[in-house]
N, C-alpha and C. Protein backbone atom coordinates (compact mmCIF):
# COMPACT_ATOMS: atom_id res chain seq x y z
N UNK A 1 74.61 93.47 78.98
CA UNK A 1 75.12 92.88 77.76
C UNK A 1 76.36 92.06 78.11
N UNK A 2 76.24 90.86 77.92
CA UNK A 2 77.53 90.05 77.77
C UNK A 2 77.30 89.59 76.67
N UNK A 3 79.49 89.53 76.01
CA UNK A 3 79.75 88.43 75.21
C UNK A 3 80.59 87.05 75.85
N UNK A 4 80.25 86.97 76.72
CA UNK A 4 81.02 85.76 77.50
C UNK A 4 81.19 84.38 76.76
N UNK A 5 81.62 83.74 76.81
CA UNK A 5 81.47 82.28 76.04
C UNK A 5 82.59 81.26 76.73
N UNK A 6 82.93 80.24 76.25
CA UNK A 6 83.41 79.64 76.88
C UNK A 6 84.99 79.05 75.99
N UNK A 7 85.41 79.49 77.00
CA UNK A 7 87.40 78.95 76.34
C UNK A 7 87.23 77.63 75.97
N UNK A 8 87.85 76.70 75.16
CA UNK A 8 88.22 75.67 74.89
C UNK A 8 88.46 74.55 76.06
N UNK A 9 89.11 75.50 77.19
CA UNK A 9 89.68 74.45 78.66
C UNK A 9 88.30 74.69 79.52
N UNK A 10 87.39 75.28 78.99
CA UNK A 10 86.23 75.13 80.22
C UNK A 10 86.16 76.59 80.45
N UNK A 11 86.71 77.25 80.63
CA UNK A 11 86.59 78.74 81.45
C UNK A 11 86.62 79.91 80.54
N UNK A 12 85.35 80.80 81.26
CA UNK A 12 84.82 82.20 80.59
C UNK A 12 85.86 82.73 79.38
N UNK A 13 85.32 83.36 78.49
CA UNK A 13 85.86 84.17 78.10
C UNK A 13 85.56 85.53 78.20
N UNK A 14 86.47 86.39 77.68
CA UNK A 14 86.29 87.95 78.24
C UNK A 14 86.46 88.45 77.02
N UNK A 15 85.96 88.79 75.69
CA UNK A 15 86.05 89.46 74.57
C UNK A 15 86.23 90.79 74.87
N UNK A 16 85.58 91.39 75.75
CA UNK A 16 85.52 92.91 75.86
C UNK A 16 86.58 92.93 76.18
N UNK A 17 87.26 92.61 77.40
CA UNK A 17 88.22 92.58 78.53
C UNK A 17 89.45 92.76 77.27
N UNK A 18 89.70 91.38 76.57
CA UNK A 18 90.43 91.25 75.67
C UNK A 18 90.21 92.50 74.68
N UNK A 19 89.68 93.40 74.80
CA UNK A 19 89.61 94.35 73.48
C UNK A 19 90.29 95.61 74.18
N UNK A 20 90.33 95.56 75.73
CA UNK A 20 90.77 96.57 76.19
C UNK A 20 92.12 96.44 76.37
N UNK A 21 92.51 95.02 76.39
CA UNK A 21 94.11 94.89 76.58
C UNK A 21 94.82 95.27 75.48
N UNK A 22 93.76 94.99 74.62
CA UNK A 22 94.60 95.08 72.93
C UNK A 22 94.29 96.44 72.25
N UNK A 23 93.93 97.54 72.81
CA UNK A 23 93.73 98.59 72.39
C UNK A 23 94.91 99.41 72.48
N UNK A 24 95.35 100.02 71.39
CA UNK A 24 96.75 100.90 70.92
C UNK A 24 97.05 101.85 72.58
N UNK A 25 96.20 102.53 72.43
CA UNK A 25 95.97 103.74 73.60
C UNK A 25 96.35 103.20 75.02
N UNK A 26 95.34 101.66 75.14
CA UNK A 26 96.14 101.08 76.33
C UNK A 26 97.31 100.54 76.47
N UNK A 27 97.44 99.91 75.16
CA UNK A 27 99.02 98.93 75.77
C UNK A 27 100.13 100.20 75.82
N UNK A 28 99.88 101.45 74.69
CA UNK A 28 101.29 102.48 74.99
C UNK A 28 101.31 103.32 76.33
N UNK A 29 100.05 103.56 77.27
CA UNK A 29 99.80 103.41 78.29
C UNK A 29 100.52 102.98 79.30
N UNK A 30 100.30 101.40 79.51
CA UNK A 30 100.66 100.43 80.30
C UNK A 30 102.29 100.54 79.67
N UNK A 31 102.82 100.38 78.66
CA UNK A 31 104.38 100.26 78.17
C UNK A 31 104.83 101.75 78.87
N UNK A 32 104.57 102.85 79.13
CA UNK A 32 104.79 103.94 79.77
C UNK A 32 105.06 103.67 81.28
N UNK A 33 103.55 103.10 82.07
CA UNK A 33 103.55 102.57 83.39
C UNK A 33 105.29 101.46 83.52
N UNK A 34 105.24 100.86 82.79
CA UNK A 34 106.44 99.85 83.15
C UNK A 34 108.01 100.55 83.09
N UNK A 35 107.45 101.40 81.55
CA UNK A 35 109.53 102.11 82.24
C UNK A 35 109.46 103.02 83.09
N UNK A 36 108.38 103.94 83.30
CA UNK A 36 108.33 104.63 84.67
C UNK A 36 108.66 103.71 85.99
N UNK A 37 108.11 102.46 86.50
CA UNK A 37 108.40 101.99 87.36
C UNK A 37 109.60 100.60 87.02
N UNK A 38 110.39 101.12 86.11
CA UNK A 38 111.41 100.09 86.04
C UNK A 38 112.40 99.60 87.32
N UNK A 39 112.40 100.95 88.00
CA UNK A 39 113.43 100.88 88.92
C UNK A 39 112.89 100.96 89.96
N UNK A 40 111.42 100.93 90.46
CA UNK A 40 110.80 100.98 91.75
C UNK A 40 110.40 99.39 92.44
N UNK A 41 111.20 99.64 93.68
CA UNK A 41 111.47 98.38 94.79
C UNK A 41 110.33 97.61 95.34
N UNK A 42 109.48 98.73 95.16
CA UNK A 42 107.71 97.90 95.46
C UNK A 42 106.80 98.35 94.49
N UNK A 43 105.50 97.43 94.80
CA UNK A 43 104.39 97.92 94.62
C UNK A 43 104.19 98.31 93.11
N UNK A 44 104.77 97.71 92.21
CA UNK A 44 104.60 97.85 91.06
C UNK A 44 103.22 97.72 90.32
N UNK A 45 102.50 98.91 89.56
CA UNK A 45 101.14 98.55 88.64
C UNK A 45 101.45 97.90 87.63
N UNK A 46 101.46 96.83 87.20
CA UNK A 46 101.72 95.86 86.45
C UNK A 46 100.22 95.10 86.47
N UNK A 47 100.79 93.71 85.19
CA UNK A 47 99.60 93.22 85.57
C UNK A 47 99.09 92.09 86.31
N UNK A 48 100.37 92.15 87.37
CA UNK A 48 100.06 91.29 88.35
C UNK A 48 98.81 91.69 89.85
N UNK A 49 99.63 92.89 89.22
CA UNK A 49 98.65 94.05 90.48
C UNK A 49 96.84 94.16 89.95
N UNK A 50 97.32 94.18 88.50
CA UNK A 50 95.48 94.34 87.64
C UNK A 50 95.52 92.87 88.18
N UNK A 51 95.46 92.43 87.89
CA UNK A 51 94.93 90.69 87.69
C UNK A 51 94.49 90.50 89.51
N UNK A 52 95.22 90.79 90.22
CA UNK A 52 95.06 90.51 91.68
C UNK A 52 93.97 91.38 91.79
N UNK A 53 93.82 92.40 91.65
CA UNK A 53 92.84 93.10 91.89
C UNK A 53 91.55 92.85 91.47
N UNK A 54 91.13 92.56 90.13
CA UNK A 54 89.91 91.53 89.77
C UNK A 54 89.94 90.79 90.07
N UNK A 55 90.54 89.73 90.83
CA UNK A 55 90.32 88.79 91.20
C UNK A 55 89.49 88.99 92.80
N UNK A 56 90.04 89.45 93.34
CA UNK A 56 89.87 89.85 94.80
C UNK A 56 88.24 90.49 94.63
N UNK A 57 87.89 91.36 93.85
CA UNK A 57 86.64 91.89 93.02
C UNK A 57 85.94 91.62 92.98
N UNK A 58 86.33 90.09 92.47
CA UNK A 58 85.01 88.90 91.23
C UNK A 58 84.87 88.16 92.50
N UNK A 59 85.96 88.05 93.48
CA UNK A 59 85.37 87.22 94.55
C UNK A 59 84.43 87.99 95.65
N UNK A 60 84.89 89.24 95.73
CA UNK A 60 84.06 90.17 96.55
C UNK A 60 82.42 90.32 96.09
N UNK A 61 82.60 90.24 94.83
CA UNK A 61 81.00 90.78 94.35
C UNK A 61 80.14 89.35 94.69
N UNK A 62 81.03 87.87 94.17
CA UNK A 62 80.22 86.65 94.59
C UNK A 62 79.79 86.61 95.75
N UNK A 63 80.47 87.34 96.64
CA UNK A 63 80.41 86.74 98.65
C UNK A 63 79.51 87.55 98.85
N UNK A 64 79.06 89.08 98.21
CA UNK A 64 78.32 89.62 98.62
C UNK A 64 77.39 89.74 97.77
N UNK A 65 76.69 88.80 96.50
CA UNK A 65 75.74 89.03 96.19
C UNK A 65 75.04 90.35 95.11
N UNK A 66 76.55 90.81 94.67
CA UNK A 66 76.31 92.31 94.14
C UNK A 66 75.46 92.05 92.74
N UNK A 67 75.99 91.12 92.03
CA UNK A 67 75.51 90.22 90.67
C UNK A 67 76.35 91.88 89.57
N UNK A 68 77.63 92.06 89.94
CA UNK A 68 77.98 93.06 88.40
C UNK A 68 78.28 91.99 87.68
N UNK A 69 78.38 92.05 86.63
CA UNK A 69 79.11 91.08 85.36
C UNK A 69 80.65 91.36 85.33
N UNK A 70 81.40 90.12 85.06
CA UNK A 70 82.55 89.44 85.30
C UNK A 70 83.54 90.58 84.16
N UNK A 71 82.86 90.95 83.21
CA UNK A 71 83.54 91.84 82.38
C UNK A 71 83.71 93.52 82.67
N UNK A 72 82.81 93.75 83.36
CA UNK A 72 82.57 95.19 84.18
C UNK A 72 84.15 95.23 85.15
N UNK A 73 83.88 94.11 85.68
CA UNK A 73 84.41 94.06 87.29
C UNK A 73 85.97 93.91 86.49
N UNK A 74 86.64 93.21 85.58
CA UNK A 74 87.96 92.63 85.19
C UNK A 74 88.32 94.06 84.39
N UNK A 75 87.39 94.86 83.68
CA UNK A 75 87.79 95.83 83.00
C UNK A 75 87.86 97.17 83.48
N UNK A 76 87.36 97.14 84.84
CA UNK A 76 87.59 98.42 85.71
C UNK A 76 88.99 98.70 86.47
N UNK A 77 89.23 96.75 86.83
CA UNK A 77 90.73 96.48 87.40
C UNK A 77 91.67 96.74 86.62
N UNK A 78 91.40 96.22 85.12
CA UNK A 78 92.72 96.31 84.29
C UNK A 78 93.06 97.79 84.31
N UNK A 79 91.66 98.82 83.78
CA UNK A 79 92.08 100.16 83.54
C UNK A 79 92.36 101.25 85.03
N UNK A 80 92.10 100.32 86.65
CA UNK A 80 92.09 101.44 86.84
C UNK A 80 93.62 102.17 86.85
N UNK A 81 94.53 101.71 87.09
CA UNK A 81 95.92 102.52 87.46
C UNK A 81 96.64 103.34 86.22
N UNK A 82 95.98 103.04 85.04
CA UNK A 82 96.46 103.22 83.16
C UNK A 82 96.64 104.55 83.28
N UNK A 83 96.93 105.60 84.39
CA UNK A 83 97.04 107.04 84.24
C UNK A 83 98.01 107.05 85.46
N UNK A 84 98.51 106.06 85.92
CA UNK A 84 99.74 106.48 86.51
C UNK A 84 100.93 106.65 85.56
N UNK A 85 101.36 107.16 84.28
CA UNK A 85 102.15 107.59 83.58
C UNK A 85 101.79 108.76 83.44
N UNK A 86 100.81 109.46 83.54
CA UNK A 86 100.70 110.93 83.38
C UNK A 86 100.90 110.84 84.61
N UNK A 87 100.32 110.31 85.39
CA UNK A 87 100.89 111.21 87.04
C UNK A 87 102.23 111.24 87.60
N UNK A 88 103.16 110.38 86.82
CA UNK A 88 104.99 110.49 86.61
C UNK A 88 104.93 111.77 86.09
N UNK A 89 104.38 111.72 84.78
CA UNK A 89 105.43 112.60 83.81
C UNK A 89 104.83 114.00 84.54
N UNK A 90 103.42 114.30 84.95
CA UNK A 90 102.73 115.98 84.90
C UNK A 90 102.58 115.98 86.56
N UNK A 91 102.35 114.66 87.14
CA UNK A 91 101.80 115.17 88.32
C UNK A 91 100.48 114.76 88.56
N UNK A 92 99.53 114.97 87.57
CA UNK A 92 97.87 114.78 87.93
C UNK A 92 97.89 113.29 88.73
N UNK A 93 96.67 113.49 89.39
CA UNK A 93 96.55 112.51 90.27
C UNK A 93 96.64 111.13 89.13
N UNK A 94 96.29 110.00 89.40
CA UNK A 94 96.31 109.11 88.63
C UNK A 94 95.09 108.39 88.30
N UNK A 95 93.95 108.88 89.46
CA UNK A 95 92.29 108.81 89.37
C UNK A 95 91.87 109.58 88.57
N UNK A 96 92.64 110.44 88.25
CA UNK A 96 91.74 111.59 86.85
C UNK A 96 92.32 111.15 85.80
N UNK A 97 93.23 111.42 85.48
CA UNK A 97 93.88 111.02 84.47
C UNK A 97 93.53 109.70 84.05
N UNK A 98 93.68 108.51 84.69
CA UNK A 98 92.90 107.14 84.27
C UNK A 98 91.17 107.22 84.31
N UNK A 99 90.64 107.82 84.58
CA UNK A 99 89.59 108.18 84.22
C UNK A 99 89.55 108.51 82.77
N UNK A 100 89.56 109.84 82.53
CA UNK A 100 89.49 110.54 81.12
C UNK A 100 90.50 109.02 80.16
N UNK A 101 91.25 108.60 80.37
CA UNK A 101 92.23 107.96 79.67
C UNK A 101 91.00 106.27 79.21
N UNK A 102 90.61 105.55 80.49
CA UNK A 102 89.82 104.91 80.67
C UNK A 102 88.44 105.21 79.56
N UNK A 103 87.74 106.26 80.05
CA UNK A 103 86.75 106.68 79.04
C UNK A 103 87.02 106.29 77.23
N UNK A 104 88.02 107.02 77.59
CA UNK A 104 88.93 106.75 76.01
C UNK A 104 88.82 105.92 74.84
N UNK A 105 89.62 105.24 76.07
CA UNK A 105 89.82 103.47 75.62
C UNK A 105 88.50 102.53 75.46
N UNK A 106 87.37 103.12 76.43
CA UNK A 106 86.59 102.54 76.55
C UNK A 106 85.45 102.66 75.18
N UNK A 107 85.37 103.85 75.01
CA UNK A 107 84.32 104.53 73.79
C UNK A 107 84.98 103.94 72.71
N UNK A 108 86.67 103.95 72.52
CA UNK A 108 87.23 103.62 70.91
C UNK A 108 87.11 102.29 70.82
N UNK A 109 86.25 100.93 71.41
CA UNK A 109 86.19 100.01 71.51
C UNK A 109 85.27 99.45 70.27
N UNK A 110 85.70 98.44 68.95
CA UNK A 110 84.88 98.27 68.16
C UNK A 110 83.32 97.92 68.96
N UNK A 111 82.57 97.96 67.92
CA UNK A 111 80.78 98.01 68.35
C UNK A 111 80.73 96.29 68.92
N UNK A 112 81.50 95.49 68.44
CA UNK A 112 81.48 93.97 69.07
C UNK A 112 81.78 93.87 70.28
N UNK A 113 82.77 94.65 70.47
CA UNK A 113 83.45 94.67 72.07
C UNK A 113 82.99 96.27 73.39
N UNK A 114 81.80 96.70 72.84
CA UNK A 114 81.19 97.88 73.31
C UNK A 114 80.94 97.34 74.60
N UNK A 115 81.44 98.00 75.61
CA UNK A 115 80.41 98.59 76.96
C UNK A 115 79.28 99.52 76.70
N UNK A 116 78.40 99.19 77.57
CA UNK A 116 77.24 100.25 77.16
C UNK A 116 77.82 101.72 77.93
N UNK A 117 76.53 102.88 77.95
CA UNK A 117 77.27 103.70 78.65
C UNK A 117 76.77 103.57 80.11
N UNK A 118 75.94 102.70 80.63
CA UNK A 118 75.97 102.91 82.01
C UNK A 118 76.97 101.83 82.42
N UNK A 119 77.79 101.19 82.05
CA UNK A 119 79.00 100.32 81.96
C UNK A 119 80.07 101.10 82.24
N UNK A 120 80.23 102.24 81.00
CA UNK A 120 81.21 102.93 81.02
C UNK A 120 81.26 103.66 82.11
N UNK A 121 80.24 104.50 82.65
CA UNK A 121 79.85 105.39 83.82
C UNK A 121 80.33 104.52 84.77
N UNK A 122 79.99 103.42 85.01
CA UNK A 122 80.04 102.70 86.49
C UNK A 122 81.67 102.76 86.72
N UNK A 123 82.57 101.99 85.30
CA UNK A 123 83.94 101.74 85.36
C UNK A 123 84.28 103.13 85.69
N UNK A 124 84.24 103.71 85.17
CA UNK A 124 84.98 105.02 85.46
C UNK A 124 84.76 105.74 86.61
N UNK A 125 83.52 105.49 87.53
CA UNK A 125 83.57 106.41 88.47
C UNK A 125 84.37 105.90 89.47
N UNK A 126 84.10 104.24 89.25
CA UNK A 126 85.47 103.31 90.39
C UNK A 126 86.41 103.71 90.03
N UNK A 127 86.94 103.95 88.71
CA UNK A 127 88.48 104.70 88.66
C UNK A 127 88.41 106.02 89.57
N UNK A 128 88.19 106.90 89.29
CA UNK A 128 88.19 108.08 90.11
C UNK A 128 88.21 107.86 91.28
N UNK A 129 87.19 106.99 92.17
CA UNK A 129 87.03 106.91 93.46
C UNK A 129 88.00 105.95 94.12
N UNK A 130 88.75 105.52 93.18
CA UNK A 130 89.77 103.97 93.83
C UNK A 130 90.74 104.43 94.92
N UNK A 131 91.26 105.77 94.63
CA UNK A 131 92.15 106.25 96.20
C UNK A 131 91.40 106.51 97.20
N UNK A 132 90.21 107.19 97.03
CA UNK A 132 89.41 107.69 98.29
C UNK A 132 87.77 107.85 98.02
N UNK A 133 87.50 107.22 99.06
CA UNK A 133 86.35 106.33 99.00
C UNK A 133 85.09 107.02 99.25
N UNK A 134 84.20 107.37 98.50
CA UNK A 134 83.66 108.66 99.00
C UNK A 134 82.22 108.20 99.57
N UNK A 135 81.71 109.12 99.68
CA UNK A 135 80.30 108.74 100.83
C UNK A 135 79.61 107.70 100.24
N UNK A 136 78.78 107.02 99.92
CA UNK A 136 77.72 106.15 99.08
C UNK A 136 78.23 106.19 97.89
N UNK A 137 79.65 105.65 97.81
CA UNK A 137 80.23 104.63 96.81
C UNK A 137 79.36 103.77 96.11
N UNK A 138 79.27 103.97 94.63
CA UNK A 138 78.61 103.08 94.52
C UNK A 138 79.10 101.05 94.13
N UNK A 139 78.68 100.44 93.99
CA UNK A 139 79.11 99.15 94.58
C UNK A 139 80.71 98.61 93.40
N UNK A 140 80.98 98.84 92.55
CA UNK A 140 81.96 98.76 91.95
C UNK A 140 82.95 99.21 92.61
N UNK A 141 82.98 101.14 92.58
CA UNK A 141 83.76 102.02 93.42
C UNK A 141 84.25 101.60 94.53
N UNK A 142 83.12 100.87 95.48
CA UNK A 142 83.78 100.21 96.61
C UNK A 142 84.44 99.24 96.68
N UNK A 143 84.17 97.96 95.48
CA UNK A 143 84.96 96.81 95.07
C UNK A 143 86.27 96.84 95.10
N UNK A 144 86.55 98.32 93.99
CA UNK A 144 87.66 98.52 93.39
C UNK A 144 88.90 98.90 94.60
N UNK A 145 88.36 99.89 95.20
CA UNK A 145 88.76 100.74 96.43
C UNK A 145 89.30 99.33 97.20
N UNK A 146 88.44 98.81 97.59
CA UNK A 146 89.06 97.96 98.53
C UNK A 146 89.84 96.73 97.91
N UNK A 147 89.78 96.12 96.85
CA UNK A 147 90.65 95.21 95.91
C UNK A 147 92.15 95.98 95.92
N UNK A 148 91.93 97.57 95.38
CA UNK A 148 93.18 97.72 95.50
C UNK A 148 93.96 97.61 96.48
N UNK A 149 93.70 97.97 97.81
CA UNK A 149 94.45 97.94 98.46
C UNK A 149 94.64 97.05 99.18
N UNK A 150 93.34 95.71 99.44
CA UNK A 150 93.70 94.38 99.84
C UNK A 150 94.77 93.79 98.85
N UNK A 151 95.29 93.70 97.39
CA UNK A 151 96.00 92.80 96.88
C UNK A 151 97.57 93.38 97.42
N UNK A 152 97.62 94.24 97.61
CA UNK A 152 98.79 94.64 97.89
C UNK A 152 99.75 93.85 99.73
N UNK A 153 100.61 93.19 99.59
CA UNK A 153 100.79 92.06 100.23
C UNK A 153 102.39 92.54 101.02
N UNK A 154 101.70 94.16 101.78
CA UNK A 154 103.08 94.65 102.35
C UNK A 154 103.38 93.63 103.73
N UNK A 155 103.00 93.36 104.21
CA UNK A 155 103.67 91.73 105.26
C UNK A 155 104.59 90.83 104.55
N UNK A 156 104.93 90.95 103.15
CA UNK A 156 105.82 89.90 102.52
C UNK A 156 106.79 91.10 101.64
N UNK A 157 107.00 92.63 102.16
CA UNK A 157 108.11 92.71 101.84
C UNK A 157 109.12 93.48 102.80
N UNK A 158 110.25 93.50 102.52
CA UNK A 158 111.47 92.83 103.27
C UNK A 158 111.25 94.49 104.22
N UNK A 159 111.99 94.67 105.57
CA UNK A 159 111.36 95.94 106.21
C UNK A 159 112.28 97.51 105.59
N UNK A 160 113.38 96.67 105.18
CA UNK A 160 114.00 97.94 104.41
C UNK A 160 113.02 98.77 103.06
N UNK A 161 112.36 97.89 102.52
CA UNK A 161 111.49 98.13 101.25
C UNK A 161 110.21 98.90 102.06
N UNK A 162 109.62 97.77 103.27
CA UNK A 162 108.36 98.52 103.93
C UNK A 162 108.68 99.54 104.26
N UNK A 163 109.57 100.11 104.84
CA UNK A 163 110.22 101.50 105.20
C UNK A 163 110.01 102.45 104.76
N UNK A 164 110.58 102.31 103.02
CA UNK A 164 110.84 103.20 101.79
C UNK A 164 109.53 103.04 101.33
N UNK A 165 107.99 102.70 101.84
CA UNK A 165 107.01 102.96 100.99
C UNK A 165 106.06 103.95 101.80
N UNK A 166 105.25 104.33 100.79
CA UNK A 166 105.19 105.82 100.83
C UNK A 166 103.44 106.02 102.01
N UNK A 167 102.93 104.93 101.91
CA UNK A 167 101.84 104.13 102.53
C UNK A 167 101.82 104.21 104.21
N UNK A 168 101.82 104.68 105.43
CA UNK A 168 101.76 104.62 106.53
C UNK A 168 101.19 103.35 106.76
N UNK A 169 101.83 103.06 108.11
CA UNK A 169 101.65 101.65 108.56
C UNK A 169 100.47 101.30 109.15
N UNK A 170 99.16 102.32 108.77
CA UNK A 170 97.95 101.78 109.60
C UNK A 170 97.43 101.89 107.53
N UNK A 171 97.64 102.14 106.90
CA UNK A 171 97.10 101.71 105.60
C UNK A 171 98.38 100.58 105.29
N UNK A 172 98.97 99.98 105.63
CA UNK A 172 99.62 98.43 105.02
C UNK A 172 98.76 97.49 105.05
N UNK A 173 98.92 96.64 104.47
CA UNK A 173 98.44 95.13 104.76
C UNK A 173 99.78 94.39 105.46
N UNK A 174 99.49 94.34 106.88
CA UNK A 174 100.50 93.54 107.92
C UNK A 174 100.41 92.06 107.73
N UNK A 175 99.07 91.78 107.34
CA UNK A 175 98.81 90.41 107.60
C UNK A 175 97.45 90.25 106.40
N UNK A 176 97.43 88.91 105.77
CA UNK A 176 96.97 88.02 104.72
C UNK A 176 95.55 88.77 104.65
N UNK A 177 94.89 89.40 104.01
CA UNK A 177 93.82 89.44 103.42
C UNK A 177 93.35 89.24 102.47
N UNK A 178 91.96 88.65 102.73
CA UNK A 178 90.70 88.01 101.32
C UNK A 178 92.15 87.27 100.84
């Protein structure tokens, strides 16, 4: 199911995508994620980090032929990190918690802007699986997994910051990927 259509300037639209940004549950979410990391020197989940990450995604699935839809792939990126505020405040990992949180958001979605449920299933199991990558990933899960941690662009920050991150230096990105 797509509602895709076309922007005014030429390029896709994302109705669903847009229903998940604008959902109560997510934006107080994401407004949580930002004063939690108000004061953190890297690596911020923002939505520069979502946006990089679908992007890297939508180009991964083209190069390899996967054929998911452009709204699957942008709405798995936006939601997956949306439970790193429970994993500040309680601790839980941030793959469970954005999971169940994800689901959420995803089901309270008016019937215009519905994922189906093997939509929902797919997004969510890439949430869960986005830290660690488990045997026969299935092809989202692996998208996601590896988007996240290709957008992240530790070769461009300063070595006092690379230092202080929490990431060992054989999981950095030293040098330009995708």
């Amino acid at each position: 199911m797509t509602n895709e259509g076309l922007h005014k300037d030429g390029l896709p639209t994302m109705p669903r995508v847009d229903a998940v940004w604008g959902s109560a549950l997510y934006q107080r979410e994401y407004q949580r994620i930002e004063e939690f990391e108000r004061e953190r020197v890297f690596c911020r989940h923002g939505l520069r980090h979502l946006l990089d990450c679908a992007r890297i995604m939508w180009i991964l699935n083209l190069e390899r032929g996967l054929g998911l839809g452009r709204e699957v792939v942008y709405a798995a990126a936006l939601l997956h990190d949306i439970g790193k505020a429970q994993q500040y405040e309680t601790g839980e990992p941030h793959n469970v918690a954005g999971e169940r949180l994800a689901r959420e958001i995803l089901l309270a979605l008016p019937t215009a802007h519905a994922f189906s449920a093997e939509e929902i299933d797919a997004i969510c199991t890439a949430i869960r699986g986005h830290r660690h990558l488990r045997e026969n990933a299935e092809s989202l899960e692996q998208l996601l997994y590896q988007a996240d941690k290709a957008s992240r662009a530790c070769f461009a920050c300063p070595p006092e910051v690379r230092a202080a991150c929490s990431w060992g230096d054989a999981k950095k990105n030293l040098a330009m990927r995708i």
